[in-house]
PDB file of N, CA and C in Angstrom:
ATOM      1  N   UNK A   1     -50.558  53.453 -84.104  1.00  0.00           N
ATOM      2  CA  UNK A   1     -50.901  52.745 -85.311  1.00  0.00           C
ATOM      3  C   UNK A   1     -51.350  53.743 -86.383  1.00  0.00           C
ATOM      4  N   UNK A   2     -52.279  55.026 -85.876  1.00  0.00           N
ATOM      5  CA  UNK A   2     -52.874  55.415 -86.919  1.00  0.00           C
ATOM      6  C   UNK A   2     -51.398  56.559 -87.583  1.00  0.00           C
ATOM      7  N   UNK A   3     -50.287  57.088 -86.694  1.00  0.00           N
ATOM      8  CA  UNK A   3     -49.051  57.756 -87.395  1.00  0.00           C
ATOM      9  C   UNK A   3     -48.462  57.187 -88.652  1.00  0.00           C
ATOM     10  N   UNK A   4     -48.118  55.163 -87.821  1.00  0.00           N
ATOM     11  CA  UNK A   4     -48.014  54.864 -89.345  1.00  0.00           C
ATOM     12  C   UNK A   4     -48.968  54.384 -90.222  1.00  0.00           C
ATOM     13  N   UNK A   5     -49.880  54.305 -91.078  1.00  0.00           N
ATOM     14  CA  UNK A   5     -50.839  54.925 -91.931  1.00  0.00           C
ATOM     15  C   UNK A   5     -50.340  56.205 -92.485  1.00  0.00           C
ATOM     16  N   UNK A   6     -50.680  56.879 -91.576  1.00  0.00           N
ATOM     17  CA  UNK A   6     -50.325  58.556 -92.342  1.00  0.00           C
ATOM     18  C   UNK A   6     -49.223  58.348 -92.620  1.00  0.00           C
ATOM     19  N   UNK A   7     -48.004  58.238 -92.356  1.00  0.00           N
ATOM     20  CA  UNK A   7     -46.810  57.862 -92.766  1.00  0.00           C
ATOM     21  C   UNK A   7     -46.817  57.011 -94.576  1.00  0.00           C
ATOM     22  N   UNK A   8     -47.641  56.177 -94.588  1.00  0.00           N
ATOM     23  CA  UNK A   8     -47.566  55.041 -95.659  1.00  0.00           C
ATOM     24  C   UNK A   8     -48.861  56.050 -96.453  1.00  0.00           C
ATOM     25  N   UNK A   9     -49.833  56.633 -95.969  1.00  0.00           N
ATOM     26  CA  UNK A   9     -50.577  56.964 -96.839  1.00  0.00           C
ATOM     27  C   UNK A   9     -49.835  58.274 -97.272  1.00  0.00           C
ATOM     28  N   UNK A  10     -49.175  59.089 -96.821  1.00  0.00           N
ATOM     29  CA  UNK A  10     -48.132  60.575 -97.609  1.00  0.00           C
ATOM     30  C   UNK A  10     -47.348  60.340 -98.653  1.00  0.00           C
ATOM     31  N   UNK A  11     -46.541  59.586 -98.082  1.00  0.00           N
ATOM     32  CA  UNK A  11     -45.874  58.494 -98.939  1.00  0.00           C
ATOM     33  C   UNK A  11     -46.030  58.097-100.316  1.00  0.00           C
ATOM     34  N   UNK A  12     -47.623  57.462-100.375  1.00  0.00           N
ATOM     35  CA  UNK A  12     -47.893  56.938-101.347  1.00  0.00           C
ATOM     36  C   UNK A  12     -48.475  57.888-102.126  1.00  0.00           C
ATOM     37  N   UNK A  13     -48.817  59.277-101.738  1.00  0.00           N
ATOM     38  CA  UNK A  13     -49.500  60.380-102.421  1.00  0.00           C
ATOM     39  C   UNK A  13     -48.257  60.872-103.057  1.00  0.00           C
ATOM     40  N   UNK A  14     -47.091  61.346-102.073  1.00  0.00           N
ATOM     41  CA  UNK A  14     -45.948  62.180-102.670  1.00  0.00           C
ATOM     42  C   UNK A  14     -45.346  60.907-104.018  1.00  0.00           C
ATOM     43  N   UNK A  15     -45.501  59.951-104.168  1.00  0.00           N
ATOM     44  CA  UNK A  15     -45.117  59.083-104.964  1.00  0.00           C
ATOM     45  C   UNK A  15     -45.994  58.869-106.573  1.00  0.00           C
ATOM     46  N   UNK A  16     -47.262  59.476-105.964  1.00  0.00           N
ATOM     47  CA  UNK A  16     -47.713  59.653-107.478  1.00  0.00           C
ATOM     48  C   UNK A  16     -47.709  60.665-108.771  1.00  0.00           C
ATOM     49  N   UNK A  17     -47.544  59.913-109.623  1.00  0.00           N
ATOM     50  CA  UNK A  17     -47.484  60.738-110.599  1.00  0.00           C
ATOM     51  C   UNK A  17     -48.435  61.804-110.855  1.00  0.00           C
ATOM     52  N   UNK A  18     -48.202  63.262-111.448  1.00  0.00           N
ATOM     53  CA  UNK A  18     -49.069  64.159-111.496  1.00  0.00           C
ATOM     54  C   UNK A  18     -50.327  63.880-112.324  1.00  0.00           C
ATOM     55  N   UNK A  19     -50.389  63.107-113.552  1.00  0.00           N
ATOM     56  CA  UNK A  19     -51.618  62.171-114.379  1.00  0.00           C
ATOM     57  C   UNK A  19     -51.872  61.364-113.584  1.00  0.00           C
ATOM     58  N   UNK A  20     -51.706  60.783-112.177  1.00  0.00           N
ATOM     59  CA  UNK A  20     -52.542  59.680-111.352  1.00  0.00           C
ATOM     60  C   UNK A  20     -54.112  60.021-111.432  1.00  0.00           C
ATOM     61  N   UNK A  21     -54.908  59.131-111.510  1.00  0.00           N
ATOM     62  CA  UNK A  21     -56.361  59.232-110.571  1.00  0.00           C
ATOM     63  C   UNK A  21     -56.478  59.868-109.639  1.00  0.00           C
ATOM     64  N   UNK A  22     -57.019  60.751-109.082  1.00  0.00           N
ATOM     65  CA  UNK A  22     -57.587  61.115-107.782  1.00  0.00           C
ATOM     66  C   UNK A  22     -58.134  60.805-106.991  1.00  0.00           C
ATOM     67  N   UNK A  23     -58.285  59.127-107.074  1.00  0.00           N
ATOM     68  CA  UNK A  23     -59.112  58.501-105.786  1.00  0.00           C
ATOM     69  C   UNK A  23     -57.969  57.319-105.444  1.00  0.00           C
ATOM     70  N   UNK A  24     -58.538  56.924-104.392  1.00  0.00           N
ATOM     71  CA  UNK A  24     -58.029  55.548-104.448  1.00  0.00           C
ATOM     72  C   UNK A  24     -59.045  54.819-103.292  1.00  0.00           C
ATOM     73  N   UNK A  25     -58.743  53.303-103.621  1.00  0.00           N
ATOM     74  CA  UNK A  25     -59.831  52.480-103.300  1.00  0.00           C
ATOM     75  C   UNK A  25     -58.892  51.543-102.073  1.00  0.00           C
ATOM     76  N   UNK A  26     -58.122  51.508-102.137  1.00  0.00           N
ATOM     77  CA  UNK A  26     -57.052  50.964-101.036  1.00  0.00           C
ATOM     78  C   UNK A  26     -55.689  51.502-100.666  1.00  0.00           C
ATOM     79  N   UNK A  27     -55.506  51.239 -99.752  1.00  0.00           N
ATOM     80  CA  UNK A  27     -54.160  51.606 -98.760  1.00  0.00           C
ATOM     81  C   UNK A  27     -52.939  50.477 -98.241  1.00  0.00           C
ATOM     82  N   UNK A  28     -51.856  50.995 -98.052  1.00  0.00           N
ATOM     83  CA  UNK A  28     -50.780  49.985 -97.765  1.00  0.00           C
ATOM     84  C   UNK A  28     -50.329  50.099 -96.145  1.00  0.00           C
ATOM     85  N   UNK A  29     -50.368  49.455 -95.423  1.00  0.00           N
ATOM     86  CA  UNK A  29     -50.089  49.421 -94.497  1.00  0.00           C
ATOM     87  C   UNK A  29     -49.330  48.672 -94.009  1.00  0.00           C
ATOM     88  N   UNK A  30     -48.326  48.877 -92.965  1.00  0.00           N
ATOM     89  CA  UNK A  30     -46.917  48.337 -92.383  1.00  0.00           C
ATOM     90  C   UNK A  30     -46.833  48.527 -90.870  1.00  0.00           C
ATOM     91  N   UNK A  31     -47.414  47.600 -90.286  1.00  0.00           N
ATOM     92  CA  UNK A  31     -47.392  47.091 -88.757  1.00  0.00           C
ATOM     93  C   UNK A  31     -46.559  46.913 -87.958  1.00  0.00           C
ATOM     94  N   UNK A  32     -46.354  47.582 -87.156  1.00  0.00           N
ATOM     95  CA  UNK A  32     -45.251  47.362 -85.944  1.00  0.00           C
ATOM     96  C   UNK A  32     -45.422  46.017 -85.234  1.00  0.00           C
ATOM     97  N   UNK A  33     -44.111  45.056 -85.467  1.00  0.00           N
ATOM     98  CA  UNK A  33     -44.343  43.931 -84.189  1.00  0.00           C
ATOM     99  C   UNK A  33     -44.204  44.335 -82.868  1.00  0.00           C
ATOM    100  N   UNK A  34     -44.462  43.982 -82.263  1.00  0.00           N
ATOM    101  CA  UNK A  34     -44.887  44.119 -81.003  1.00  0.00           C
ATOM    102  C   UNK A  34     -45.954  43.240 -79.862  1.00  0.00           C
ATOM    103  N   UNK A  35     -44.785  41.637 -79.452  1.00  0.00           N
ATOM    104  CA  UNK A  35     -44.961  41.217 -78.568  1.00  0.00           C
ATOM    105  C   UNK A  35     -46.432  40.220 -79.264  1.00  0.00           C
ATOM    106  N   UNK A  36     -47.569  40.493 -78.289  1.00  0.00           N
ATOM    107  CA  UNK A  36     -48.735  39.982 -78.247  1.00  0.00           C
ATOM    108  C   UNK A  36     -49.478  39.996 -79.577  1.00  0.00           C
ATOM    109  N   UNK A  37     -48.995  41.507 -80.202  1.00  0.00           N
ATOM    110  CA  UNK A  37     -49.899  41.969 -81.245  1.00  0.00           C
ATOM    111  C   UNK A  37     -49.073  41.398 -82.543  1.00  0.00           C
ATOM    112  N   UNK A  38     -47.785  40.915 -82.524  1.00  0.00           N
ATOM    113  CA  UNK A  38     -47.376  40.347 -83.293  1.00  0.00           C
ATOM    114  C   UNK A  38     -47.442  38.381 -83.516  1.00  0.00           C
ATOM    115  N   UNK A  39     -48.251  37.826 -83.113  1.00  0.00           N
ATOM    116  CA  UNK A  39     -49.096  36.869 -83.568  1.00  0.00           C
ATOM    117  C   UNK A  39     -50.215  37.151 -83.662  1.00  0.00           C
ATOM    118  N   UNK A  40     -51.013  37.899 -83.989  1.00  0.00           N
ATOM    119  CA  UNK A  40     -51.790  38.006 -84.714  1.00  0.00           C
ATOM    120  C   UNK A  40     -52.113  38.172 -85.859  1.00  0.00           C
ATOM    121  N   UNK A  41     -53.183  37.715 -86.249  1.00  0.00           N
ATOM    122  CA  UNK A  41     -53.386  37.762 -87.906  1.00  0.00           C
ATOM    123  C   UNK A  41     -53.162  39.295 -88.313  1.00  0.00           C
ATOM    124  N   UNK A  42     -52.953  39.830 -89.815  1.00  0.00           N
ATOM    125  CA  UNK A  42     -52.887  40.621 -90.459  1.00  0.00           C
ATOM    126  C   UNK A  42     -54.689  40.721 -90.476  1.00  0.00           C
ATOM    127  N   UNK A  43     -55.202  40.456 -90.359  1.00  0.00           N
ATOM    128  CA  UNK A  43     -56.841  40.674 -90.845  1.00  0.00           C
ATOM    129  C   UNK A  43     -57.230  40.911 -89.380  1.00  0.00           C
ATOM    130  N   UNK A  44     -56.833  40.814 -88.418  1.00  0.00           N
ATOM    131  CA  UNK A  44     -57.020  40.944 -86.903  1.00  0.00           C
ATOM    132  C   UNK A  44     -56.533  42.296 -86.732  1.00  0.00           C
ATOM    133  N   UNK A  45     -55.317  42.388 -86.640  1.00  0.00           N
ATOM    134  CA  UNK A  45     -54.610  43.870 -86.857  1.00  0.00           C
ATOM    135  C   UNK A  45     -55.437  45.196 -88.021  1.00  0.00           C
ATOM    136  N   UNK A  46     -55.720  44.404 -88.800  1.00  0.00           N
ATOM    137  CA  UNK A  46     -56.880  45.455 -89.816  1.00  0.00           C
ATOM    138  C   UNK A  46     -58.161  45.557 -89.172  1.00  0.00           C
ATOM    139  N   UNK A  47     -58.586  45.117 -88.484  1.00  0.00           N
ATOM    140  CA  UNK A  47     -59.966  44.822 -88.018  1.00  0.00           C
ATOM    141  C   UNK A  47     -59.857  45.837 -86.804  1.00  0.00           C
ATOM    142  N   UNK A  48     -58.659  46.062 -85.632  1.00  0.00           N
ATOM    143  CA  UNK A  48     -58.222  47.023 -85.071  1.00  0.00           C
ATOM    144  C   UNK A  48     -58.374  48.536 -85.629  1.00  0.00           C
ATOM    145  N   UNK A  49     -57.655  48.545 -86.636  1.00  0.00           N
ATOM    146  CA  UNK A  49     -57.330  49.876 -87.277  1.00  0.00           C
ATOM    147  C   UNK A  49     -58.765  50.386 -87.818  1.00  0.00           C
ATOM    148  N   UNK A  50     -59.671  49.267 -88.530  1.00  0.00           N
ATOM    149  CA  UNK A  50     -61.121  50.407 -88.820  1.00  0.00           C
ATOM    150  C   UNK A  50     -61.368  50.264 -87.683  1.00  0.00           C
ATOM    151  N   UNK A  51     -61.169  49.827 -86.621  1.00  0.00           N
ATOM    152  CA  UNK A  51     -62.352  50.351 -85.463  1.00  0.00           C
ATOM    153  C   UNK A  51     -61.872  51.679 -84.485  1.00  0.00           C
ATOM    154  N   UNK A  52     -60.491  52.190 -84.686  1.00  0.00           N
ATOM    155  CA  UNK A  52     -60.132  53.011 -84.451  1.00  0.00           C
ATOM    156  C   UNK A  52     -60.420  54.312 -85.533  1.00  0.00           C
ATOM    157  N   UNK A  53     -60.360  53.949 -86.483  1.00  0.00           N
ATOM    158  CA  UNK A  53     -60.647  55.216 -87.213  1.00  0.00           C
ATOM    159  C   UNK A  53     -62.153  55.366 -88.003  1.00  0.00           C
ATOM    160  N   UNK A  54     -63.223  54.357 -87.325  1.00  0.00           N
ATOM    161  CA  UNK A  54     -64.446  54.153 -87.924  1.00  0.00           C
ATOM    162  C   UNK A  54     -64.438  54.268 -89.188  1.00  0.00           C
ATOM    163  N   UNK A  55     -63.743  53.508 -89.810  1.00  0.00           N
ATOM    164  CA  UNK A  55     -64.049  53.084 -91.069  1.00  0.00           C
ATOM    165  C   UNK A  55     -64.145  51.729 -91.469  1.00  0.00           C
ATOM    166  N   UNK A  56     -64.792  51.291 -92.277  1.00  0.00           N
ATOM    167  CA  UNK A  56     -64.743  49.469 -92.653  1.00  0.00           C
ATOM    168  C   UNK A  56     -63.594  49.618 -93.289  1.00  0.00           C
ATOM    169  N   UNK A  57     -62.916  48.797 -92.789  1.00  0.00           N
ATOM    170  CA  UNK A  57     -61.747  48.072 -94.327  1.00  0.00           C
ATOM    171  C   UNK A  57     -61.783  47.065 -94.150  1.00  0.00           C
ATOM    172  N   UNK A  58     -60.978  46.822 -95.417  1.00  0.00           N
ATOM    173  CA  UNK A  58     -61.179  44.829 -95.130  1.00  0.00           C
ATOM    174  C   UNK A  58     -59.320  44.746 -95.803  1.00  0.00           C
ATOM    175  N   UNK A  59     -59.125  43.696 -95.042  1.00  0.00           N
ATOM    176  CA  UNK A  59     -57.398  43.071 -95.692  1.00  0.00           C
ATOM    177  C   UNK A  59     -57.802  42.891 -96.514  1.00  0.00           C
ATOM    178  N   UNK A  60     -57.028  42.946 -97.785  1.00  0.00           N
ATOM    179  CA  UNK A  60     -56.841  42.083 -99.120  1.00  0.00           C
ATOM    180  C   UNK A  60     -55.693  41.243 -99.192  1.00  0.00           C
ATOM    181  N   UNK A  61     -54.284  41.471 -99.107  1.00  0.00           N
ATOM    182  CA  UNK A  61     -53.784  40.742 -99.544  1.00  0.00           C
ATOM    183  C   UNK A  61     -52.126  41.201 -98.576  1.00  0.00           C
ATOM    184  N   UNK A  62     -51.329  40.019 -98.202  1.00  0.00           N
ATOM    185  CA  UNK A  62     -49.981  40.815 -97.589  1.00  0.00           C
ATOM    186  C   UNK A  62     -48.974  40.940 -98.803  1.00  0.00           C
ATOM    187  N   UNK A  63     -48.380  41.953 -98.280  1.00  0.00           N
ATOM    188  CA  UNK A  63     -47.191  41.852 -99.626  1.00  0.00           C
ATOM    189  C   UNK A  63     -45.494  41.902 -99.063  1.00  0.00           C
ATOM    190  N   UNK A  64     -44.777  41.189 -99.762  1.00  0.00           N
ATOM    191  CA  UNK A  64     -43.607  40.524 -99.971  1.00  0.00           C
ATOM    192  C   UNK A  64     -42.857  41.450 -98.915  1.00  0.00           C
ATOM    193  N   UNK A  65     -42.930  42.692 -98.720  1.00  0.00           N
ATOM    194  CA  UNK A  65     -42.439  43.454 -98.075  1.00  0.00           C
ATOM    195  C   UNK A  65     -42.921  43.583 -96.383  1.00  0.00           C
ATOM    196  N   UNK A  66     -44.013  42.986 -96.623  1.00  0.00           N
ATOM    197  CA  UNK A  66     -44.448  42.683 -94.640  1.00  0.00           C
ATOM    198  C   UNK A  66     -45.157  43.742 -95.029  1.00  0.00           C
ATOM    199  N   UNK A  67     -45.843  44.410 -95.480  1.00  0.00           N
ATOM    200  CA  UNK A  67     -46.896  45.436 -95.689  1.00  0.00           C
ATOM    201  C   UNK A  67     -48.380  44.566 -96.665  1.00  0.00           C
ATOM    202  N   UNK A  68     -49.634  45.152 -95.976  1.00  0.00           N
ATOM    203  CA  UNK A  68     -50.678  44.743 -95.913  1.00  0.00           C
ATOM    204  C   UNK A  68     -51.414  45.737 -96.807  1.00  0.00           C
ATOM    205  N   UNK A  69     -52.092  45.519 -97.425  1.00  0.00           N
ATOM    206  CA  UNK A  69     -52.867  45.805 -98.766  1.00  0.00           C
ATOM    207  C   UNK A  69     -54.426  45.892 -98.211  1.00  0.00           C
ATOM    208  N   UNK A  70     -55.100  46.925 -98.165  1.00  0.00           N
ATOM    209  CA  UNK A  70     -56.054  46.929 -97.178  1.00  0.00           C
ATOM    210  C   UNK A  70     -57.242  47.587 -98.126  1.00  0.00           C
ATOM    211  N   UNK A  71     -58.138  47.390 -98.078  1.00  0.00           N
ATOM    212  CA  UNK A  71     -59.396  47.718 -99.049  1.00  0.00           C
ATOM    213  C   UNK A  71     -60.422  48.907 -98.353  1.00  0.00           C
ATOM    214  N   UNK A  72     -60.320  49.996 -98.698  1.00  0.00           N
ATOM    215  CA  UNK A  72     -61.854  50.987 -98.329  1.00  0.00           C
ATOM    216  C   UNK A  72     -63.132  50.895 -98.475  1.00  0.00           C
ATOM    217  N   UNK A  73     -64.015  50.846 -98.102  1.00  0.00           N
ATOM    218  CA  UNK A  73     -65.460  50.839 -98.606  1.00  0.00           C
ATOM    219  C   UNK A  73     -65.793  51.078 -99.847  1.00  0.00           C
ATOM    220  N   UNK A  74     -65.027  52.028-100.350  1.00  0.00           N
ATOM    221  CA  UNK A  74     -65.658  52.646-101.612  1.00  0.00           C
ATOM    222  C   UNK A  74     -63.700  53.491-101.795  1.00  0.00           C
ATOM    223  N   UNK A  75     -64.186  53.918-103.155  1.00  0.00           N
ATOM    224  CA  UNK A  75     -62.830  54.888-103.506  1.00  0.00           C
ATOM    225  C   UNK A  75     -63.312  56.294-103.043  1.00  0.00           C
ATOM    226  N   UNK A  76     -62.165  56.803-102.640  1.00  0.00           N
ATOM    227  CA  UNK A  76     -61.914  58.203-101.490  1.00  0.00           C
ATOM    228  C   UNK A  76     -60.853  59.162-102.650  1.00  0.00           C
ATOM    229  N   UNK A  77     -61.458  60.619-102.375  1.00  0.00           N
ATOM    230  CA  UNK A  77     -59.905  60.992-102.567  1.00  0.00           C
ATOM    231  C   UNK A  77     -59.342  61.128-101.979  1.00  0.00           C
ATOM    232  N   UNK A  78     -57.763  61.365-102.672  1.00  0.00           N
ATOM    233  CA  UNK A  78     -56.513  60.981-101.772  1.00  0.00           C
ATOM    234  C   UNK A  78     -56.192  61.569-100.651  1.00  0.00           C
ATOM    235  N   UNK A  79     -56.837  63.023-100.700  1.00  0.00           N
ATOM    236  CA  UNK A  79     -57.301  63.850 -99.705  1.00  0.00           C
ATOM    237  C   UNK A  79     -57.585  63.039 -98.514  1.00  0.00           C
ATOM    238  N   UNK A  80     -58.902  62.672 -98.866  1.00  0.00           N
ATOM    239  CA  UNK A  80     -59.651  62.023 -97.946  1.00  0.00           C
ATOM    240  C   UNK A  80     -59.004  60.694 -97.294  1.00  0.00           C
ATOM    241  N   UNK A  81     -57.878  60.168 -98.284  1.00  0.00           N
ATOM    242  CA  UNK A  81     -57.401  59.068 -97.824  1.00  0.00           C
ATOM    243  C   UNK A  81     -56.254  59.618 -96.896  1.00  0.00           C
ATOM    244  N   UNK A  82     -55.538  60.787 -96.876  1.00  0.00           N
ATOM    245  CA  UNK A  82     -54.611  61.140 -96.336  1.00  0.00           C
ATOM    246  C   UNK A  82     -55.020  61.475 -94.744  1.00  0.00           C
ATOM    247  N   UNK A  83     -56.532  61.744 -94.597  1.00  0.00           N
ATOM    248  CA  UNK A  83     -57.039  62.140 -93.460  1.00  0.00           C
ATOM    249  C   UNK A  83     -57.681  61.166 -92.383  1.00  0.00           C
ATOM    250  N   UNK A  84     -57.386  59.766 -93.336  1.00  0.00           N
ATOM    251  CA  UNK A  84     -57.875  58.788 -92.312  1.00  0.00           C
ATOM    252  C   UNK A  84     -56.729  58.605 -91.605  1.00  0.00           C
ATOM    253  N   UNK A  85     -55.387  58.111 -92.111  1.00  0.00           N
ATOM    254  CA  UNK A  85     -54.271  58.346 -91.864  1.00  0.00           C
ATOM    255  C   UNK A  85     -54.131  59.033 -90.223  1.00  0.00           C
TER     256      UNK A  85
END
């Protein structure tokens, strides 16, 4: 789980523009189905992932693409976001 993250969080770094912000306050994430873990909620599956990487997040919102919109405690830099990953 935590490969793809890093996967979606590189991604979204190599994708920004060089005038971007340097923080960011949320992450996109894209879940493997898989069986058991695929009825489960998206906020269940997030609730997994901070407890693996001790961090709080919280779901925000799913998006159109089957990828999950996930909220940090606070804004990180991207650095820092690349390393939760």
């Amino acid at each position: 789980m935590r490969s793809l993250l890093a996967v979606l969080a590189v991604c979204a770094l190599a994708s920004a523009p060089a005038h971007a912000i340097d923080t960011t306050g949320r992450l996109i994430v894209r879940f493997k189905d898989a069986g058991e873990r695929a009825r489960r909620l998206p906020a269940q599956h997030v609730a997994e992932l901070a407890a693996d990487a001790g961090v709080p997040l919280a779901h925000l919102r799913a998006m159109a693409i089957g990828a999950q919109v996930v909220a940090l405690p606070s804004p990180v830099p991207l650095a820092d976001a690349a390393a939760l990953a």
